[in-house]
Protein backbone atom coordinates (compact mmCIF):
# COMPACT_ATOMS: atom_id res chain seq x y z
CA UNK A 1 136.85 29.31 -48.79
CA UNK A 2 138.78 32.42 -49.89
CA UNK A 3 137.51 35.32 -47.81
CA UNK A 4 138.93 37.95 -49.97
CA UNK A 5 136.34 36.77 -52.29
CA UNK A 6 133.35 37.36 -50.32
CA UNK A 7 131.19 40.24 -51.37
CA UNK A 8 127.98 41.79 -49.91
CA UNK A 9 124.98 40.91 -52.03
CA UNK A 10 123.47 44.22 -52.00
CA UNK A 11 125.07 47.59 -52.47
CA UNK A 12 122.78 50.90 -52.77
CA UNK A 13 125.92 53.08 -53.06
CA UNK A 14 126.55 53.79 -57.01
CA UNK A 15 130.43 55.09 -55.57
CA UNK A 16 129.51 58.33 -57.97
CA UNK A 17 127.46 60.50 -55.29
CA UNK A 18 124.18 58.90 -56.01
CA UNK A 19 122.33 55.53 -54.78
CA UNK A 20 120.01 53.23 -55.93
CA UNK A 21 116.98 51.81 -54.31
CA UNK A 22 116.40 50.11 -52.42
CA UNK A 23 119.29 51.43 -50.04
CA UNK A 24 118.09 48.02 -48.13
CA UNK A 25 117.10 44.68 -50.36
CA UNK A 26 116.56 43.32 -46.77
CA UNK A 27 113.70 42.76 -44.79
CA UNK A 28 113.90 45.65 -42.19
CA UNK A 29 109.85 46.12 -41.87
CA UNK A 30 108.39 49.12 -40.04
CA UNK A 31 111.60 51.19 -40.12
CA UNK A 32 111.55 54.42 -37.99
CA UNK A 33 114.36 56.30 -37.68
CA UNK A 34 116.16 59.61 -36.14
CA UNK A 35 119.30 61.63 -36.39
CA UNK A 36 121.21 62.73 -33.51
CA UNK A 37 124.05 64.97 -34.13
CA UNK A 38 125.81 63.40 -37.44
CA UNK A 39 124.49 59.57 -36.80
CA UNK A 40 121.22 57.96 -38.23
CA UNK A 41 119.60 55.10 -36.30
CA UNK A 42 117.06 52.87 -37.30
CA UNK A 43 115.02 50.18 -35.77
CA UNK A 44 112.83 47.55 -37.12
CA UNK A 45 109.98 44.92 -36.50
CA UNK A 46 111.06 41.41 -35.41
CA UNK A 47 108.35 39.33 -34.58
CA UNK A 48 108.85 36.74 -32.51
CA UNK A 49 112.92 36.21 -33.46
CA UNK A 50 115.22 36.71 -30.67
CA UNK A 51 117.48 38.95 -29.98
CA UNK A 52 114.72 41.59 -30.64
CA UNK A 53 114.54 44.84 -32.17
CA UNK A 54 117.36 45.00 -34.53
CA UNK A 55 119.28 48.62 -34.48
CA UNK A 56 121.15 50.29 -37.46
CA UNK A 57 123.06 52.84 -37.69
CA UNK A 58 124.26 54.97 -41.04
CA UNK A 59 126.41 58.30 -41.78
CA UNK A 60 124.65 58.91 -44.81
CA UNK A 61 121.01 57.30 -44.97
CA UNK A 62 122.32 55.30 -47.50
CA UNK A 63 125.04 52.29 -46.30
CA UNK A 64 124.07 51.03 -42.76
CA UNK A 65 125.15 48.90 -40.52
CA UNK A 66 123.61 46.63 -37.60
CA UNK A 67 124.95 47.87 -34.04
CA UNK A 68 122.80 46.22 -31.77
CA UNK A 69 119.53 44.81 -30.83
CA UNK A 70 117.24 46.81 -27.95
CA UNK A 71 115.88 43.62 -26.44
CA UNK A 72 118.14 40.23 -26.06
CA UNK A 73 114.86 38.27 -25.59
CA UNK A 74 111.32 39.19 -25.79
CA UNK A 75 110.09 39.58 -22.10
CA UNK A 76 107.40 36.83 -22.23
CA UNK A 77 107.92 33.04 -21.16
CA UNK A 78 105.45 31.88 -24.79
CA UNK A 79 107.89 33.69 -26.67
CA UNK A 80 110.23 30.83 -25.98
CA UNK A 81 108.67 29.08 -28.86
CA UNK A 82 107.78 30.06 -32.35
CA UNK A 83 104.65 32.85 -32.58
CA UNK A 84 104.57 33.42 -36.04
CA UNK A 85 102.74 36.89 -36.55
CA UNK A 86 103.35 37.66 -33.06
CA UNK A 87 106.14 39.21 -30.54
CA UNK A 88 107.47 42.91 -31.57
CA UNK A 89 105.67 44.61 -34.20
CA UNK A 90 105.76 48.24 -35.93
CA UNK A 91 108.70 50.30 -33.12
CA UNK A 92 109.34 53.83 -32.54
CA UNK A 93 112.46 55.23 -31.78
CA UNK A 94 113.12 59.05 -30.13
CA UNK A 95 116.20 60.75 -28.21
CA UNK A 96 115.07 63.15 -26.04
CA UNK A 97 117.01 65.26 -23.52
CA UNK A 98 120.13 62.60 -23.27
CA UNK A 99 118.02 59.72 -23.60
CA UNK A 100 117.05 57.04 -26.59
CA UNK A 101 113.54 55.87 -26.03
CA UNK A 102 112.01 52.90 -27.84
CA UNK A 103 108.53 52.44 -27.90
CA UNK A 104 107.51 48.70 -28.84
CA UNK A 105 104.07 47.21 -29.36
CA UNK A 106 102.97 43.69 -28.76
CA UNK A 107 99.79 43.36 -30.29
CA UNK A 108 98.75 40.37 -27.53
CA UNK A 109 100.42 42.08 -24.59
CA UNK A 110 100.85 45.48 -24.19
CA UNK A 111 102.90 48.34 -25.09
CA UNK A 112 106.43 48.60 -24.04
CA UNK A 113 109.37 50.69 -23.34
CA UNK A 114 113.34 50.24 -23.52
CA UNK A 115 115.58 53.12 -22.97
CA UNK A 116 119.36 54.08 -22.74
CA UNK A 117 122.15 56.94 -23.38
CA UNK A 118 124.33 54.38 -25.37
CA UNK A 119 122.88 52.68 -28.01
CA UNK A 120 125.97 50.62 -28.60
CA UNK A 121 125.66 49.61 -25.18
CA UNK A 122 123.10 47.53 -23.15
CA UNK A 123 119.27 48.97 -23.21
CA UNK A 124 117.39 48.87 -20.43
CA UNK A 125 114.45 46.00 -19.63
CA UNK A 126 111.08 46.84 -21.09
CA UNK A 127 108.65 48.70 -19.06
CA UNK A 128 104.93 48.15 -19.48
CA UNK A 129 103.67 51.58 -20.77
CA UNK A 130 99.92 50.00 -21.61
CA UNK A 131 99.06 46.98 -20.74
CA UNK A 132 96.10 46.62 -23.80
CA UNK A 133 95.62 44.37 -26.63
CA UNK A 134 95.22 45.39 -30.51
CA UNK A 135 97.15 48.45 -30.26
CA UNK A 136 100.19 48.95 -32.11
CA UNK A 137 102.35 51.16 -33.84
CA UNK A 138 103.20 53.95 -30.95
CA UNK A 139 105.19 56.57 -31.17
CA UNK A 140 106.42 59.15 -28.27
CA UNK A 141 106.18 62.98 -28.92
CA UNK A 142 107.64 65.84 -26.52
CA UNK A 143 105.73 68.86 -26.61
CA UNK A 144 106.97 72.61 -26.63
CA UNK A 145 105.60 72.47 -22.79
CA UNK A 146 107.08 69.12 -21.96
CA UNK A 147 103.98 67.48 -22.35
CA UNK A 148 104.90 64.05 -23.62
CA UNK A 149 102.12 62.21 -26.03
CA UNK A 150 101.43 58.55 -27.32
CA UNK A 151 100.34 58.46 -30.62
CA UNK A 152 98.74 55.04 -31.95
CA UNK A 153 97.12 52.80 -34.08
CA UNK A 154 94.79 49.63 -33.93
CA UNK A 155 94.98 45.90 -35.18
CA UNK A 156 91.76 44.76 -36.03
CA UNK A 157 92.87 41.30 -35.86
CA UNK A 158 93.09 41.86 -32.07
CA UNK A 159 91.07 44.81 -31.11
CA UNK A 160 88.53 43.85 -33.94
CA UNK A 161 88.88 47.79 -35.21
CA UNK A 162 91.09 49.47 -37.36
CA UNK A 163 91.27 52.79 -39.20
CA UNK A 164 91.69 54.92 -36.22
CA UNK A 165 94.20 56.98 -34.48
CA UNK A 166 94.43 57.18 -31.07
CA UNK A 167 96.28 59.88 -28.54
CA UNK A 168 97.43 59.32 -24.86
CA UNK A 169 98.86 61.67 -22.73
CA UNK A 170 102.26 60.36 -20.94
CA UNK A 171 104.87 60.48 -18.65
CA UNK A 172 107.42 62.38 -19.86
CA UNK A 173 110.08 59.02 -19.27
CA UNK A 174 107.73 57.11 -21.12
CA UNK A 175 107.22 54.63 -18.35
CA UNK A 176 103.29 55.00 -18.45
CA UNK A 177 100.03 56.95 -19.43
CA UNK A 178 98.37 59.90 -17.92
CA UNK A 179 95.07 59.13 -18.86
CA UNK A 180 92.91 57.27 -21.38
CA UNK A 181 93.44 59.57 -23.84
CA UNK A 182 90.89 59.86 -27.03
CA UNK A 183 90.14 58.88 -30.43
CA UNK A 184 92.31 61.58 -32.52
CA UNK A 185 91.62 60.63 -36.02
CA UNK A 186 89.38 58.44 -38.24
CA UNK A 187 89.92 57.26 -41.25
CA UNK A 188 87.54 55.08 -42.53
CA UNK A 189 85.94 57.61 -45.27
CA UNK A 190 88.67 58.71 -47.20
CA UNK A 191 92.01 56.85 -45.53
CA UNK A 192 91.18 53.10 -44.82
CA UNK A 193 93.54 51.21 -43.16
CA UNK A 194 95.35 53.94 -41.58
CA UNK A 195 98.64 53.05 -38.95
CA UNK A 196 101.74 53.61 -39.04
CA UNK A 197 101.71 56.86 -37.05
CA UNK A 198 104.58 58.91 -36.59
CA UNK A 199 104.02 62.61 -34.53
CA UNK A 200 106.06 65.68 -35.50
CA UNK A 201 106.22 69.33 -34.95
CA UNK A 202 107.27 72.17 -37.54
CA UNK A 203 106.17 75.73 -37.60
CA UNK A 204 103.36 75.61 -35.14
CA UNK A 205 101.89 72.27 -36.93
CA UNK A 206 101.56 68.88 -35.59
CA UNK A 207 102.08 66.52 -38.13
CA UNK A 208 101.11 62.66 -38.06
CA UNK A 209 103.08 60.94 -40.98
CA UNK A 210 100.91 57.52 -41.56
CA UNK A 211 100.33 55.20 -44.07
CA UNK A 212 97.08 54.28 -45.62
CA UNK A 213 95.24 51.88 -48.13
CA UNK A 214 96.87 48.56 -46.68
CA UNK A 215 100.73 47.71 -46.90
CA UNK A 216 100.64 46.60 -50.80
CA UNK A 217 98.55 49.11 -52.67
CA UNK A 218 98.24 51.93 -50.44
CA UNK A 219 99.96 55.36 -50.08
CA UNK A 220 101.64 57.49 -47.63
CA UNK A 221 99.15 60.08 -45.98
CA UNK A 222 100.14 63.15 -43.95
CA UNK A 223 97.90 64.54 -41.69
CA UNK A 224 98.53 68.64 -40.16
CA UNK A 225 96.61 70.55 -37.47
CA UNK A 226 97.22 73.51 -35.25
CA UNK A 227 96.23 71.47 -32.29
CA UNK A 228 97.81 68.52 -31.19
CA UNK A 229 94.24 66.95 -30.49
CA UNK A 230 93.04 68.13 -34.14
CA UNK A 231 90.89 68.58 -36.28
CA UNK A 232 93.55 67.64 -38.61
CA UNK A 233 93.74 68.12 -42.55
CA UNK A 234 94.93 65.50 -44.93
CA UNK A 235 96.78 64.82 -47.98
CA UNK A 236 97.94 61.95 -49.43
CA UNK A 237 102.08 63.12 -50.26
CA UNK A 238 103.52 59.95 -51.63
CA UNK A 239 101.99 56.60 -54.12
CA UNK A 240 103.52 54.14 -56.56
CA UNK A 241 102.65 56.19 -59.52
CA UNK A 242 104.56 55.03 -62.53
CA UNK A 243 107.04 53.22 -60.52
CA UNK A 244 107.66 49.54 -59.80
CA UNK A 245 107.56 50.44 -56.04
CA UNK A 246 104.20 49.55 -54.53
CA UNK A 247 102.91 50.49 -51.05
CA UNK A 248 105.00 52.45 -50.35
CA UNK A 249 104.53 52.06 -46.51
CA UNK A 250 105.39 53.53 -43.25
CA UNK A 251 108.72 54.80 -42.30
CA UNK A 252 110.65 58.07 -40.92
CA UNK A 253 111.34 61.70 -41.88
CA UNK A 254 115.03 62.71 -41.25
CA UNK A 255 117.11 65.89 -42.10
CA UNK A 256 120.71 66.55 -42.32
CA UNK A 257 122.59 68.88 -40.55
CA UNK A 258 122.97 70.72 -43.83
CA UNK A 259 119.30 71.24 -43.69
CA UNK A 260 118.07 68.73 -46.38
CA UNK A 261 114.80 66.46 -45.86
CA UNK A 262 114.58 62.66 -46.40
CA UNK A 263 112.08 60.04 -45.80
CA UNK A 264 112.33 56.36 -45.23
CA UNK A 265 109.76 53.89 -45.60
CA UNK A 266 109.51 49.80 -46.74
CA UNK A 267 108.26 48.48 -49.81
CA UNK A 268 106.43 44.99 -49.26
CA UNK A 269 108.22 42.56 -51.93
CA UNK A 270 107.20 39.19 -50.98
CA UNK A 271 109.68 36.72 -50.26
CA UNK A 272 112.69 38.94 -49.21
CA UNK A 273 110.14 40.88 -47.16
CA UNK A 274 110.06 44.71 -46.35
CA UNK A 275 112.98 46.28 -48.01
CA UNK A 276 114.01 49.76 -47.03
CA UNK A 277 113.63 53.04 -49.76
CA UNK A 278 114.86 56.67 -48.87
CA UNK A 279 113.39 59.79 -50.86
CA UNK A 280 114.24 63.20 -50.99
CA UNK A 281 111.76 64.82 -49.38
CA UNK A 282 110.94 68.95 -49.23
CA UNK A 283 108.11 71.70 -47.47
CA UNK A 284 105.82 73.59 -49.40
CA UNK A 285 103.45 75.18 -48.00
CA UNK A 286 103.87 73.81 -44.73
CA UNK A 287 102.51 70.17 -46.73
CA UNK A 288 105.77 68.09 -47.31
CA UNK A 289 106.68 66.98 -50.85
CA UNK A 290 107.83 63.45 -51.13
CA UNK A 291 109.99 61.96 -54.04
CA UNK A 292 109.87 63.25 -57.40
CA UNK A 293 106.83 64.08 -60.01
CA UNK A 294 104.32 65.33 -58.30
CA UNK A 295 100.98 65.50 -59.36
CA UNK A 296 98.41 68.37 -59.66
CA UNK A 297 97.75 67.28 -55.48
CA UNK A 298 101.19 67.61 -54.74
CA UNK A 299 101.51 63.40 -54.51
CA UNK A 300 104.72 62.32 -55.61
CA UNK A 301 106.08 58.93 -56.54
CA UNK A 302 109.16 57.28 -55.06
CA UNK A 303 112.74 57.73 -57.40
CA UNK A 304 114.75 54.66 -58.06
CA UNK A 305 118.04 56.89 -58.23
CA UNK A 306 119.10 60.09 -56.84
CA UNK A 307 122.08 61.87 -55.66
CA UNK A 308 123.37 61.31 -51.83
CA UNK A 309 122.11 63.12 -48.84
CA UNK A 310 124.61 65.91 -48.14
CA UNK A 311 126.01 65.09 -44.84
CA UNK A 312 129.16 66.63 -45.34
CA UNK A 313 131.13 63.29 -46.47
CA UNK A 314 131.58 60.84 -48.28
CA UNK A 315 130.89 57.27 -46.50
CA UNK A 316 132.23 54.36 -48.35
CA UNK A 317 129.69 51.84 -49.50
CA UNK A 318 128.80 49.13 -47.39
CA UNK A 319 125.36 47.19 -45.94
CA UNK A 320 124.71 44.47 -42.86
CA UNK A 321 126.76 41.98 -42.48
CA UNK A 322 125.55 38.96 -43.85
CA UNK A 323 128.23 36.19 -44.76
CA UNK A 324 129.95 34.98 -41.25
CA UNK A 325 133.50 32.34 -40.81
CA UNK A 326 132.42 32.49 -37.06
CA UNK A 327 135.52 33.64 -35.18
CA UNK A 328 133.89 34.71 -32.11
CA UNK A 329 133.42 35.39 -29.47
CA UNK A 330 130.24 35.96 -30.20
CA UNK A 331 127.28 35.66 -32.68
CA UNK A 332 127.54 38.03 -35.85
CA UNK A 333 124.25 40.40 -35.70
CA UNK A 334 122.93 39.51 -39.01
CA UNK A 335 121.83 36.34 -36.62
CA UNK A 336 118.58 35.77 -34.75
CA UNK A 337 116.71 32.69 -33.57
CA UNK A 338 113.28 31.61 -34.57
CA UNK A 339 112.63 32.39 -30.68
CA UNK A 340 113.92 33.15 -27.50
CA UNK A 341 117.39 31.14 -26.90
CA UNK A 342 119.57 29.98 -24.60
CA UNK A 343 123.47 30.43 -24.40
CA UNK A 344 123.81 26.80 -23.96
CA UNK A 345 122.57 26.30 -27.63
CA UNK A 346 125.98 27.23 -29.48
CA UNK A 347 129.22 28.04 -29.04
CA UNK A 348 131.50 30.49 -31.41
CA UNK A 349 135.02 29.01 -31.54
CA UNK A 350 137.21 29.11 -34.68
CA UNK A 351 133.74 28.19 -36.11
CA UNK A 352 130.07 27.54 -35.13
CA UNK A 353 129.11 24.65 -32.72
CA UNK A 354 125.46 23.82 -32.79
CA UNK A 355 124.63 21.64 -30.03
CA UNK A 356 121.64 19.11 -31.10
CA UNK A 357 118.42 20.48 -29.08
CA UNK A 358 115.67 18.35 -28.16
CA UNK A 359 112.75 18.47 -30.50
CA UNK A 360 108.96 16.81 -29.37
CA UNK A 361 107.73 14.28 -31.99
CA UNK A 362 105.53 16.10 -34.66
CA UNK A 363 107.12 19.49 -34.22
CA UNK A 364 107.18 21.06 -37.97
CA UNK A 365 110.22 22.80 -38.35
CA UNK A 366 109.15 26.02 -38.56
CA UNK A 367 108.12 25.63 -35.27
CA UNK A 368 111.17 24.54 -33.77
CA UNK A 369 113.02 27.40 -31.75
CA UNK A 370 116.75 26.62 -31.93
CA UNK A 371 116.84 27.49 -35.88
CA UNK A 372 119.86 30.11 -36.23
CA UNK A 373 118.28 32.37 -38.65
CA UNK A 374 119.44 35.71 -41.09
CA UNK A 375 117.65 38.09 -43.77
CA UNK A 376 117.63 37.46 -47.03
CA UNK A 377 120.57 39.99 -47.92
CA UNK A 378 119.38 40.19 -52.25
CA UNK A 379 116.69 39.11 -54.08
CA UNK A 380 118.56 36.42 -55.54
CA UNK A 381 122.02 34.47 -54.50
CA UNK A 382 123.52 31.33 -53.39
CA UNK A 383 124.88 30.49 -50.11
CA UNK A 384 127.09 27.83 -48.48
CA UNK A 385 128.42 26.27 -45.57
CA UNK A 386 131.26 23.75 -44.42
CA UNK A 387 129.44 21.10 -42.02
CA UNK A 388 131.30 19.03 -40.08
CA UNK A 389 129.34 16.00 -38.71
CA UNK A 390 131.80 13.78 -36.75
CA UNK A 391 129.80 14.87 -33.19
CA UNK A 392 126.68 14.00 -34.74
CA UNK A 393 124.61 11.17 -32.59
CA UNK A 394 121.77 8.54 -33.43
CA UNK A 395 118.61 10.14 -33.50
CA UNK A 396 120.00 13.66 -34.56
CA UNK A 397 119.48 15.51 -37.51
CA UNK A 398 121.02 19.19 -39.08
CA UNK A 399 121.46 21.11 -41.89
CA UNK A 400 120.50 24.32 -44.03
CA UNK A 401 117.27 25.66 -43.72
CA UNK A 402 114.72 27.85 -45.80
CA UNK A 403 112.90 29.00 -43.57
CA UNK A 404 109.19 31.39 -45.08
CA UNK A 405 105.59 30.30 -45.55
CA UNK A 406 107.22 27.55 -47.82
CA UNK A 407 109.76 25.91 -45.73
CA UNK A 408 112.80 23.67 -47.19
CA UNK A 409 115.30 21.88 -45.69
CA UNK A 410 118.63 19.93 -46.56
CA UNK A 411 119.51 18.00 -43.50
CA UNK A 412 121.94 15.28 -42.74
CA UNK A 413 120.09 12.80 -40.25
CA UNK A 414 122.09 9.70 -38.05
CA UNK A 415 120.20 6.55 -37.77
CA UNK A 416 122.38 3.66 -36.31
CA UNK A 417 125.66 4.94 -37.25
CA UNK A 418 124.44 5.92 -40.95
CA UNK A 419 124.17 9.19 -42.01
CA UNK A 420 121.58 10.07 -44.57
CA UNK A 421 121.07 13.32 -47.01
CA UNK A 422 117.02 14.05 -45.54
CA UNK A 423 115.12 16.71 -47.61
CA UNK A 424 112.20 18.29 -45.45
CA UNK A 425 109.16 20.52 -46.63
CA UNK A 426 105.66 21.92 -45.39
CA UNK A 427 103.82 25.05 -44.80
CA UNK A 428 103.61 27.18 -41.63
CA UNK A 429 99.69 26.87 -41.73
CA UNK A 430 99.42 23.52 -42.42
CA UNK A 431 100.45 20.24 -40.95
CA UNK A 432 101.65 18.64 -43.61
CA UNK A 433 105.58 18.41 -43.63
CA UNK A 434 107.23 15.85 -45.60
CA UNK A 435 110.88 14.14 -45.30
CA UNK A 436 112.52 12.26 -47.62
CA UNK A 437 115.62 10.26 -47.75
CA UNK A 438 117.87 11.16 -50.72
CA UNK A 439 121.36 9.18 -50.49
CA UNK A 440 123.45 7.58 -47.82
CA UNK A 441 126.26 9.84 -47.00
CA UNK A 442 129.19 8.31 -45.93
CA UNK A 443 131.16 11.37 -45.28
CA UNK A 444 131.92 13.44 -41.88
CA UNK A 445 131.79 16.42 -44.04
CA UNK A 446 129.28 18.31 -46.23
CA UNK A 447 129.30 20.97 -48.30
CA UNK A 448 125.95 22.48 -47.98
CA UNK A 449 124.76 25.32 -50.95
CA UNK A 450 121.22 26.92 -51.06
CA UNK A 451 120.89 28.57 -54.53
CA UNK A 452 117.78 31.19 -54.26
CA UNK A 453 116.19 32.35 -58.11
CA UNK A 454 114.19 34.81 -59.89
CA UNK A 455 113.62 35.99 -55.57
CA UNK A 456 111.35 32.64 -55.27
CA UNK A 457 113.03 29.69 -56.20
CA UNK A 458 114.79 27.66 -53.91
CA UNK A 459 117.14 24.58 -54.06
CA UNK A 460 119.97 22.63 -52.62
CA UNK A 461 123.36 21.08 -53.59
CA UNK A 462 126.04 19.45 -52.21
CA UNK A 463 129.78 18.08 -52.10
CA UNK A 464 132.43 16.62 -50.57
CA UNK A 465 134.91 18.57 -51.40
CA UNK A 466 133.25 22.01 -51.58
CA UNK A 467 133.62 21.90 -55.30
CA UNK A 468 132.25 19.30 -56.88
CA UNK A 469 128.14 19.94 -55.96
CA UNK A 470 125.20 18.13 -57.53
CA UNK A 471 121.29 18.66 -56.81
CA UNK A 472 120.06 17.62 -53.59
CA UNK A 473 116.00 17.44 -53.22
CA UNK A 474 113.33 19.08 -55.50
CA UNK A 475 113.01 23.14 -56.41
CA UNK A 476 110.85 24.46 -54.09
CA UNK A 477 108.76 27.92 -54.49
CA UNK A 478 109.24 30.22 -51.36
CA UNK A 479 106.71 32.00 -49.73
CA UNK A 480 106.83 34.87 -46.84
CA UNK A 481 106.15 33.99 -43.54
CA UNK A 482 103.25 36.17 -41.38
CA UNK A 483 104.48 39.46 -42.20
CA UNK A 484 107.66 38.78 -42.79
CA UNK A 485 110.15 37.92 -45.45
CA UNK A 486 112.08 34.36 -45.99
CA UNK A 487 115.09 33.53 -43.91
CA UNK A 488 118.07 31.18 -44.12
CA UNK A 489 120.17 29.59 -41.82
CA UNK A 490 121.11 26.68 -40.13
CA UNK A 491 120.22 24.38 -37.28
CA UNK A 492 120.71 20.97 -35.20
CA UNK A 493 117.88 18.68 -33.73
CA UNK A 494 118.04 15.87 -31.44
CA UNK A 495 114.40 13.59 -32.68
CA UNK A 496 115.16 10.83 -31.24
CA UNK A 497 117.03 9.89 -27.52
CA UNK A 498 115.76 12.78 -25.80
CA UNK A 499 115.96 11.43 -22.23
CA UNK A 500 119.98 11.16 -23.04
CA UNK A 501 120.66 15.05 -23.05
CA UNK A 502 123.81 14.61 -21.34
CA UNK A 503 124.88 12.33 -24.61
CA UNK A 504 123.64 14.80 -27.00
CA UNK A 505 125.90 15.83 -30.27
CA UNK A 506 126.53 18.14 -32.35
CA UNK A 507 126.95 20.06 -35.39
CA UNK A 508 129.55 22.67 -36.34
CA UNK A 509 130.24 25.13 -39.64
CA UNK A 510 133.03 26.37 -40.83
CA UNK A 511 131.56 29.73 -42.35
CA UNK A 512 128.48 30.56 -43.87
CA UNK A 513 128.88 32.46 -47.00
CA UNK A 514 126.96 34.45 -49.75
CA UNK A 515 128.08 34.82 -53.27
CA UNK A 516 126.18 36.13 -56.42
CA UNK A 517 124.52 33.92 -58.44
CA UNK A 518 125.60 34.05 -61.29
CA UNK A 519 129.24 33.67 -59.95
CA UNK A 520 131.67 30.50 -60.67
CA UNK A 521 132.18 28.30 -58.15
């Protein structure tokens, strides 16, 4: 594999002082974000994938880069299994006086608190700041006074309510609530389905920024009062208009030093999951003005170019990492598991070792933890992998994995001292995964490819040589997962022989790589 080849799949910088969007064809969900000084950083949803939280950090608003992850594992012992829909929802992210705060929701658990002064470095280990159930989306706010304020929303899937806004009074380290707090806002009559909160300040205002209408068809909403406890007025500042981008959902307002004002928010696209827009953004009459066009209400619609931010340079294009030849020490950060992990599962070592984990009879395999997971990084693309299979063991099984609603698999299983080409399917909310043999392979290597189409088609070659590939297993259509997008990635089982863990093998990859579609092998 020649790595001066490889290419990132998606680029938002046009190199000509304007972008396209999104800036993110990745599934970054919830996104709130801050600047501090000249750096951006943004943090995302992540379920129940471990490490937790994912962190990004940009010059420009426009090319970013993963930096971290505020929580190595989520801080509860049933997250060490797949809960699909579950773990760390919609975060907030604030720096105030010398500190980052991240506020993180867990719909079943509670509300919860990291914090540090690097946010390269190590963050600290979640505090309980509610211990509730069915509320989500928080967001810290420091008043004028010091005062320091919870703002929140409601899952009716938990709490069996929704449409509301809710405001708590809190310490001003975030490390608990006041007081009850009260109902601040409802929106059943004119803004359904309202969440999403985020709480600002700006010429004596208070300003909630919240979506409305559900995550698919529904708008952005701002919401303005005088007091911080309301009554607040309302107007709807940002819809899909003419545009192919629907929602468009909740996300952050940012300036630049130079004074200019930008908003960031996710679009909900299905199988590549919540990809990341920015829009120019400007005040009139103390209402902001989102994208471009606006109506006769002062709604705009979301642009699908534009010129840069002005943030005083110019940042070379770039986006995540997402291809990976494994030279250690450590884990690139485009990976996460399907749920919390152990050390002992891998080792990075002029390539990836995957050591074969112990799997119980019946387990689908989207509900096995020890799957090595990333992002779809484009709507479309194929990706491969050098698999080398000579520590493989009876009873074991590994390969590439698609891993959404829609699951695929290409797996090499050992029965015997035979290897076999397996292909696996099934559905997250059903049990009813297939496997089928498709060849003897007599190899101890394989070339493993994953071609992805039209951003829903998914199927698998193969080789021996890493140039030669043919079909492998049907054409699958992906589907997301339970709010999020489709992942890929890679992963070794031991099915069989689990009372032998001391005997276990394993499986090890050269590189994992992305390359356009449409590009000759």
């Amino acid at each position: 594999m020649d790595k001066n080849r490889i290419k990132k799949m998606w680029i938002a910088d046009r190199g000509d002082g304007t972008y396209t969007n999104p800036v993110l064809y990745t599934d970054y969900s919830d996104p709130d974000a801050i600047r501090v000084g000249e750096d951006y950083f943004l943090i995302a949803s992540s379920f129940c994938n471990a490490p937790a939280v994912p962190l990004l950090h940009s010059k420009d608003l426009v090319n970013w880069k993963v930096i971290n992850y505020v929580m190595d594992r989520l801080p509860f012992p049933s997250y060490d299994r797949p809960m699909h829909g579950c773990g760390a929802w919609a975060p907030a992210i604030r720096f105030h006086e010398g500190v980052f705060y991240v506020l993180i929701p867990f719909p079943d658990e509670g509300i919860f608190m990291c914090k540090t002064t690097d946010p390269w470095g190590k963050w600290s280990e979640p505090v309980c700041v509610r211990k509730v159930t069915g509320w989500i989306d928080p967001c810290p706010f420091w008043d004028d006074d010091g005062k320091a304020y919870m703002v929140t929303a409601f899952a009716r899937s938990r709490i069996g309510f929704k449409s509301y806004l809710y405001l708590s009074p809190i310490e001003p380290d975030c490390s608990g609530v006041l007081d009850d707090g009260r109902f601040l806002y409802d929106g059943h009559a004119t803004q359904p389905t309202i969440e999403g909160p985020k709480l600002y300040k700006r010429n004596g205002y208070y300003y909630i920024f919240a979506p409305a209408g559900g995550v698919k068809p529904g708008w952005q909403t701002v919401l303005r009062s005088r007091n911080i406890y309301g009554p607040y007025e309302e107007k709807i500042v940002l819809h899909q208009g003419s545009t192919p981008v629907n929602g468009p959902h909740q996300g952050a307002w940012v300036d630049t030093p130079s004074g200019q004002d930008w908003f960031l928010h996710f679009q909900d696209v299905g199988n590549a999951g919540r990809i990341l827009h920015l829009q120019p953004m400007r005040w009139e009459d103390d209402w902001p003005m989102i994208g471009v066009h606006p109506d006769e209400n002062g709604c705009g619609e979301p642009v699908l170019c534009y010129p840069k931010p002005d943030v005083g340079e110019n940042c070379p294009a770039d986006a995540p990492e997402d291809s990976d030849f494994f030279e250690g020490p450590k884990l690139g950060l485009q990976w996460q598991w399907n749920a919390n992990y152990r050390q002992d599962w891998y080792k990075v070592s002029g390539g990836l070792t995957l050591y074969a984990q112990p799997v119980e009879a019946g387990t689908q395999l989207c509900d096995v933890s020890s799957l090595l997971l990333q992002k779809w990084p484009a709507p479309q693309f194929r990706a491969v992998s050098c698999l080398h299979l000579e520590d493989m063991q009876d009873g074991e099984a590994g390969g590439m994995v698609s891993l959404g609603g829609r699951y695929a698999a290409l797996f090499v299983r050992k029965e015997k001292g035979r290897k076999f080409l397996q292909f696996r399917t099934g559905n997250w909310t059903k049990d009813d995964e297939t496997r089928t043999d498709l060849e003897e392979w007599d190899a101890d290597t394989l070339y493993a490819r994953m071609r992805v189409e039209q951003e829903s088609r998914v199927s698998f070659e193969v080789s021996r040589d890493g140039s030669a590939f043919h079909a492998a297993g049907p054409v699958t259509e992906a589907t997301p997962g339970r709010w999020v997008g489709v992942k890929i990635g890679l992963t070794a089982l031991r099915e069989a022989g689990q009372e032998d863990a001391a005997k276990a093998g394993s499986l090890k990859a050269d590189y994992f790589v992305f390359e356009p579609l449409d590009e000759t092998p």
